[in-house]
C-alpha atoms as a PDB file:
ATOM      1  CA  UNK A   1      19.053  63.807  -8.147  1.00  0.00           C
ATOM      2  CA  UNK A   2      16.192  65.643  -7.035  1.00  0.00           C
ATOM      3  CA  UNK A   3      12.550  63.998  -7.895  1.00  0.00           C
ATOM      4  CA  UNK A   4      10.839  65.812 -10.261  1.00  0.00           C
ATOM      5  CA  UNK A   5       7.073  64.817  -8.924  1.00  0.00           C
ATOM      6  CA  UNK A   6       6.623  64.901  -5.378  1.00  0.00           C
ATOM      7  CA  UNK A   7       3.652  63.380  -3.777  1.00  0.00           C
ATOM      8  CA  UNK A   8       3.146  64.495   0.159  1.00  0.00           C
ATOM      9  CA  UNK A   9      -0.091  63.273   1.963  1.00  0.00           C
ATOM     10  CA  UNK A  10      -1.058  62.749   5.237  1.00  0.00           C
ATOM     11  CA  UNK A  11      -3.938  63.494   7.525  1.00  0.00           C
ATOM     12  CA  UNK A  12      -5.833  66.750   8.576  1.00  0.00           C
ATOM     13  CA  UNK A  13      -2.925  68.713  10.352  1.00  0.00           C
ATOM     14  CA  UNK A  14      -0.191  66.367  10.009  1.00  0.00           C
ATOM     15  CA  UNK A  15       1.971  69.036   8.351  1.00  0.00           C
ATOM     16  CA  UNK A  16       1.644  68.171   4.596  1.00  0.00           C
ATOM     17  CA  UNK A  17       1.887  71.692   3.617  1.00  0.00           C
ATOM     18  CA  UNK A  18       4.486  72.825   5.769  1.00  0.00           C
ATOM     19  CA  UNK A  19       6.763  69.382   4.213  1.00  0.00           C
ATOM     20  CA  UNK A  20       5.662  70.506   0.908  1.00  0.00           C
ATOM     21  CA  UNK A  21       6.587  74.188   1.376  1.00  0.00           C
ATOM     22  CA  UNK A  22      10.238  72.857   2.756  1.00  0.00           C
ATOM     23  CA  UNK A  23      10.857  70.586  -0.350  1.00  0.00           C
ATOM     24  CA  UNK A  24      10.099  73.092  -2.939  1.00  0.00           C
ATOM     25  CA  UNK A  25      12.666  75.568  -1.132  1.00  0.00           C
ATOM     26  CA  UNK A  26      15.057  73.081  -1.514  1.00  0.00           C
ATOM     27  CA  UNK A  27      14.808  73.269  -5.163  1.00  0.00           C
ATOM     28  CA  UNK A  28      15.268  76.528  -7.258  1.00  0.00           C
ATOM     29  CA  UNK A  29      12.484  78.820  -8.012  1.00  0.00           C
ATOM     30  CA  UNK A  30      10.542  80.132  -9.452  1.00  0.00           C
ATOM     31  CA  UNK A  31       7.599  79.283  -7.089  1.00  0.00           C
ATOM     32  CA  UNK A  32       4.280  78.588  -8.078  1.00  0.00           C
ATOM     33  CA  UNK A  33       1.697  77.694  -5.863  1.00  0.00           C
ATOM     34  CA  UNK A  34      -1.757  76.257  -7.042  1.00  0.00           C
ATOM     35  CA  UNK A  35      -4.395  76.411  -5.101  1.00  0.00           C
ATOM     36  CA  UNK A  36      -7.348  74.368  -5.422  1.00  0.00           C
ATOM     37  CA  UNK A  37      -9.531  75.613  -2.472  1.00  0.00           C
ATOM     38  CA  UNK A  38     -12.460  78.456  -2.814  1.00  0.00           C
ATOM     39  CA  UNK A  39     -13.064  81.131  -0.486  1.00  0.00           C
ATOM     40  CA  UNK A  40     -16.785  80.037  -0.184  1.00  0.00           C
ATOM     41  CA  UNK A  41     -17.450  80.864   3.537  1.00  0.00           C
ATOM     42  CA  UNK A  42     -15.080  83.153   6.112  1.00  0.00           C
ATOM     43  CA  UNK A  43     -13.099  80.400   7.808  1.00  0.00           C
ATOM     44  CA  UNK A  44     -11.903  78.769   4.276  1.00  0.00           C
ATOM     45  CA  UNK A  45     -11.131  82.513   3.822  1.00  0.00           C
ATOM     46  CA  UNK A  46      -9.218  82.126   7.092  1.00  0.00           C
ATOM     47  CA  UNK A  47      -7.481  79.177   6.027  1.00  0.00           C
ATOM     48  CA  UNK A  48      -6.532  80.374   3.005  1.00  0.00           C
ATOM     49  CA  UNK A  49      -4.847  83.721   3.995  1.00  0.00           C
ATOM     50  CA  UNK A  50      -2.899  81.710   7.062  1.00  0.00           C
ATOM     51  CA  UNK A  51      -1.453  79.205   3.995  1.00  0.00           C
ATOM     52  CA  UNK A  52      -1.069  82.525   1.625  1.00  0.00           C
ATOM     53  CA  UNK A  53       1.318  83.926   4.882  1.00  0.00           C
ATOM     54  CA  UNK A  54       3.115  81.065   5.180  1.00  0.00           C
ATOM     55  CA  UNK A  55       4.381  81.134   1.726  1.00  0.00           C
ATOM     56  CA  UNK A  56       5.749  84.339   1.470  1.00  0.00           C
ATOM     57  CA  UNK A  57       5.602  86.945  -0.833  1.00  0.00           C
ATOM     58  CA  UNK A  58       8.252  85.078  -3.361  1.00  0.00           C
ATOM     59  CA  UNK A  59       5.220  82.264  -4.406  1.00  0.00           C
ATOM     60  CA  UNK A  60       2.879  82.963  -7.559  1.00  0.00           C
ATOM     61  CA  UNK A  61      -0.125  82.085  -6.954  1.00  0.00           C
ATOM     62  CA  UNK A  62      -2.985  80.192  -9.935  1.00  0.00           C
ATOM     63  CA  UNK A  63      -6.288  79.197  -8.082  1.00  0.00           C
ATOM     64  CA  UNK A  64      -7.850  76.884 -10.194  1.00  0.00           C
ATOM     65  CA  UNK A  65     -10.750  74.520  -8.501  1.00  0.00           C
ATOM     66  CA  UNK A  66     -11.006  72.319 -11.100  1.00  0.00           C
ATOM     67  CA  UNK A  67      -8.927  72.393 -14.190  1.00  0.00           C
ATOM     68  CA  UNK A  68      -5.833  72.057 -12.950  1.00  0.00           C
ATOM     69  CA  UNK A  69      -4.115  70.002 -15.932  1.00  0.00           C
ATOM     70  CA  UNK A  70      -3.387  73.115 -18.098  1.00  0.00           C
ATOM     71  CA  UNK A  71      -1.530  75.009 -15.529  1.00  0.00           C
ATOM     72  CA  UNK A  72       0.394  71.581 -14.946  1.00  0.00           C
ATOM     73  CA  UNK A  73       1.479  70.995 -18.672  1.00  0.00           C
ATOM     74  CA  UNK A  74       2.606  74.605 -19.208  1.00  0.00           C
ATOM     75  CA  UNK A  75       4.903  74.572 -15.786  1.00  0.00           C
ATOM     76  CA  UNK A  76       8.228  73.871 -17.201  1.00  0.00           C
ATOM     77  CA  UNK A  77      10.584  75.745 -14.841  1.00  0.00           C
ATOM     78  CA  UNK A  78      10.682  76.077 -11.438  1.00  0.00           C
ATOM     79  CA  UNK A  79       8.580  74.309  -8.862  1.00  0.00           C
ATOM     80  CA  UNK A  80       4.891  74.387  -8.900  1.00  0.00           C
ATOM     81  CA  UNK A  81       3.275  73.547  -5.852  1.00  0.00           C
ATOM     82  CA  UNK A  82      -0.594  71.648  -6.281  1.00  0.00           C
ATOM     83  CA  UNK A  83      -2.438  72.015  -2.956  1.00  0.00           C
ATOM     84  CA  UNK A  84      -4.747  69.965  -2.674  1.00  0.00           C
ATOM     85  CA  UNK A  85      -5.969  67.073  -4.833  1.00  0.00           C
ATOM     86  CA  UNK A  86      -8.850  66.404  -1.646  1.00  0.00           C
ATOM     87  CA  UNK A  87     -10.235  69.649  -2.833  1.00  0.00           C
ATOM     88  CA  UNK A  88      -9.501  69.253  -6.377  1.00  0.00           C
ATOM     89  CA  UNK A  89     -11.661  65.965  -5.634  1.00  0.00           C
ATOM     90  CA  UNK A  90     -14.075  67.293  -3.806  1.00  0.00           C
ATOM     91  CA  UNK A  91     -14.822  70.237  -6.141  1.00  0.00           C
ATOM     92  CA  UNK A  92     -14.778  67.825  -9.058  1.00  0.00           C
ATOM     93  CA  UNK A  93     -17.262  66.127  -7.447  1.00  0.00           C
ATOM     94  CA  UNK A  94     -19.267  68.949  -6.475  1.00  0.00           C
ATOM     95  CA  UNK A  95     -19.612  69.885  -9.699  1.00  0.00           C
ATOM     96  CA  UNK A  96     -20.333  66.192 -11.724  1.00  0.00           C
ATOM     97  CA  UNK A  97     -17.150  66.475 -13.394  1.00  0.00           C
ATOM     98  CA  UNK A  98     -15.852  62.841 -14.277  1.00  0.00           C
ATOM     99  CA  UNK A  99     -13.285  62.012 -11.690  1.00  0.00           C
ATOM    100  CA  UNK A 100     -11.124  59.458 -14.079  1.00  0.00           C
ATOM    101  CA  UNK A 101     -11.001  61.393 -16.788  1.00  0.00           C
ATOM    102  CA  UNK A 102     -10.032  64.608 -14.820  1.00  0.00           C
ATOM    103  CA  UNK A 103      -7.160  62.312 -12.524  1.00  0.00           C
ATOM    104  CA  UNK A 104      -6.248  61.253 -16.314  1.00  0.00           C
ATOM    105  CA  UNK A 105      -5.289  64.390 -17.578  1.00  0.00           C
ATOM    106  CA  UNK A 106      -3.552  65.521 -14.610  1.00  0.00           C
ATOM    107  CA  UNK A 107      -1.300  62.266 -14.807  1.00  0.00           C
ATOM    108  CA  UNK A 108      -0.712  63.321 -18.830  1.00  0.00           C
ATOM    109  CA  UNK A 109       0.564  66.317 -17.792  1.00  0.00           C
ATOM    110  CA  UNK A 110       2.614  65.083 -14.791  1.00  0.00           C
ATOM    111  CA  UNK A 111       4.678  63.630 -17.804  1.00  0.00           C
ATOM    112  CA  UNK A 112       5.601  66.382 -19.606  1.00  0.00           C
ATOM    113  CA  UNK A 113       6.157  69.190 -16.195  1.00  0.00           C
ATOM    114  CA  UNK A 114       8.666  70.417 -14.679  1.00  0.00           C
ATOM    115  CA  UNK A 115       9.305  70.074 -11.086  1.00  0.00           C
ATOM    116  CA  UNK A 116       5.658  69.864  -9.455  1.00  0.00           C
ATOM    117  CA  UNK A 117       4.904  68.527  -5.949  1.00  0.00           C
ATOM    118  CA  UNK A 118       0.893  67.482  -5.018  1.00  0.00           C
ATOM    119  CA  UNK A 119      -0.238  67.288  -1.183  1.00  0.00           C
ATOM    120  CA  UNK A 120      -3.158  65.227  -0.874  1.00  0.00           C
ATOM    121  CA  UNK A 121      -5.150  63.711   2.174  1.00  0.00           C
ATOM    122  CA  UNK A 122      -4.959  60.263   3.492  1.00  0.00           C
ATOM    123  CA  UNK A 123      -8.833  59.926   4.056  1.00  0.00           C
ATOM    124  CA  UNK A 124      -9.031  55.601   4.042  1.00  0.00           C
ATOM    125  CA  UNK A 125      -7.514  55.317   7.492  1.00  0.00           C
ATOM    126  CA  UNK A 126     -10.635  56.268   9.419  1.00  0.00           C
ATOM    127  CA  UNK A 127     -13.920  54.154  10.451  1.00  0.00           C
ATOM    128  CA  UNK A 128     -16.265  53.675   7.047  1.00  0.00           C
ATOM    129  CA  UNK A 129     -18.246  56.515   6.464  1.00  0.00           C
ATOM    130  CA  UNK A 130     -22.440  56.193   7.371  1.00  0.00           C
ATOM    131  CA  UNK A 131     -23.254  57.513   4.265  1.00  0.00           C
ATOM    132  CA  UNK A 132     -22.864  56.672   0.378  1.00  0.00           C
ATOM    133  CA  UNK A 133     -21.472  60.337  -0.670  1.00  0.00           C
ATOM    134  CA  UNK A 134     -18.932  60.075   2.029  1.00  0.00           C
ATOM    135  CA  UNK A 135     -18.048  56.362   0.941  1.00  0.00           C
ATOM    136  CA  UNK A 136     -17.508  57.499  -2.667  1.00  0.00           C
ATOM    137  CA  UNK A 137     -15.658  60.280  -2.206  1.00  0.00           C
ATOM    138  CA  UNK A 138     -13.300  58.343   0.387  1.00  0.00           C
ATOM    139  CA  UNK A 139     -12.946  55.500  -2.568  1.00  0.00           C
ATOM    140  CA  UNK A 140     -12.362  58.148  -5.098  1.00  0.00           C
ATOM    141  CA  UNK A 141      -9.814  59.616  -2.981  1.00  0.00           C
ATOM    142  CA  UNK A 142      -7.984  56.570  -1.879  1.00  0.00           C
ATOM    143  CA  UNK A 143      -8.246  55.808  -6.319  1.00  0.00           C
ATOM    144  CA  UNK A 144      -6.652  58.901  -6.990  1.00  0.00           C
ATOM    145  CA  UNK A 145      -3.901  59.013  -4.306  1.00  0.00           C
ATOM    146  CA  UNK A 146      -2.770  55.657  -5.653  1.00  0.00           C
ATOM    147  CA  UNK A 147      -2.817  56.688  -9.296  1.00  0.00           C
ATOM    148  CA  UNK A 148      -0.573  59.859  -8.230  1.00  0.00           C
ATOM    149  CA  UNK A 149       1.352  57.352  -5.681  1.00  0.00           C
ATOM    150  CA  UNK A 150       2.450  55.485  -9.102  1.00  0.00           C
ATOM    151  CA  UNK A 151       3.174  58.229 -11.383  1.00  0.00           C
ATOM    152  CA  UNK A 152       5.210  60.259  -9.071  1.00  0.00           C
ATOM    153  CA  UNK A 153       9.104  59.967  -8.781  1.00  0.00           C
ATOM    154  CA  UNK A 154       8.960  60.678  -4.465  1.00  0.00           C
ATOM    155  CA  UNK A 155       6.321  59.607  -2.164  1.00  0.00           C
ATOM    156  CA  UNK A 156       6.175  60.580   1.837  1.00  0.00           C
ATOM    157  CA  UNK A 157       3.300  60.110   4.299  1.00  0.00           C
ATOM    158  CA  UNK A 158       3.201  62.920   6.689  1.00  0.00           C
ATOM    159  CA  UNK A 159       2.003  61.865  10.635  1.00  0.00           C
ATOM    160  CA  UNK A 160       2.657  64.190  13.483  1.00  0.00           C
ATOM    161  CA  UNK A 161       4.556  66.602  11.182  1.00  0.00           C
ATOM    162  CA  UNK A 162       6.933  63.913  10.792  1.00  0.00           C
ATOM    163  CA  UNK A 163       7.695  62.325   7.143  1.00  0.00           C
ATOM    164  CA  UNK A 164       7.525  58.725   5.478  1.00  0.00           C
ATOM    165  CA  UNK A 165       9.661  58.394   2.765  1.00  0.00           C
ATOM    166  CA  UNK A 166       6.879  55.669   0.828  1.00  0.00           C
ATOM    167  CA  UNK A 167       8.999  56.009  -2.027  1.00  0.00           C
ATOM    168  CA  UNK A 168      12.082  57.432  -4.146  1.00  0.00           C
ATOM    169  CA  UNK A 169      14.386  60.292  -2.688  1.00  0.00           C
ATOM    170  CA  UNK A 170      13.481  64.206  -2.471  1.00  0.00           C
END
């Protein structure tokens, strides 16, 4: 039986995307990939056109910042692909949304989707950070991660490109 939420995190680099990419072509299409990141300087514009090559041309593609829950109730066939909830965080942040109320609608619609796999960042496993925006958002983060953690179906920590099953089956 194939999971039918997938949560992948991981460190910077450890290959979350690539492990999320692989599991989703494991499972039939379509493929829809949402992207939570904004173009707001050249090298996030960098980033994003490496990730948008390393999908392919077969992907559709929502960018959504911050309202992703809508796109996540209506996805009933296929796999939809959520990358990631640190900038979904982050821009939630940014922008004084309230961060349990957002990471409560997502896990509504989680219940009602179709296939969907999240990548999210691993953030707790450094030093503490030295300042109080850096300490909230790395509590907020480590919040949410568990709160997807226990809604999804599959759970695998990514180090050295390498995966963790945490929990469930692919």
């Amino acid at each position: 039986m194939t999971a039918r939420v997938s949560f992948i995190l991981g460190g910077a680099r450890s290959g979350k995307s690539a492990r999320a990419l692989a599991l989703a072509a494991a499972a039939p299409g379509p493929y829809t990939f949402l992207a939570t990141a904004e173009a707001l300087d050249e090298e996030m514009a960098d980033r994003i056109g490496l990730h948008k090559a390393e999908r392919g041309p077969e992907w559709g593609l929502i960018e959504e910042p911050l309202d992703i829950a809508p796109a996540v109730q209506a996805h009933k066939n296929g796999v939809l692909l959520i990358d990631c909830l640190t900038l979904w965080l982050s821009n939630l942040m940014h922008h004084e949304r309230l961060v349990e109320v957002e990471s409560a609608r997502l896990i509504d619609a989680l219940s009602g989707a179709g296939r969907v796999i999240l990548v999210s960042n691993e953030v707790g496993l450094a030093i503490a950070p030295e300042n109080a925006l850096a300490r909230r958002f790395r509590d907020a983060q480590g919040r949410l991660n568990q709160t997807v953690a226990a809604a999804a179906d599959h759970v695998e920590f990514i180090a050295a490109g390498l995966p963790l099953t945490l929990k469930g089956q692919p």
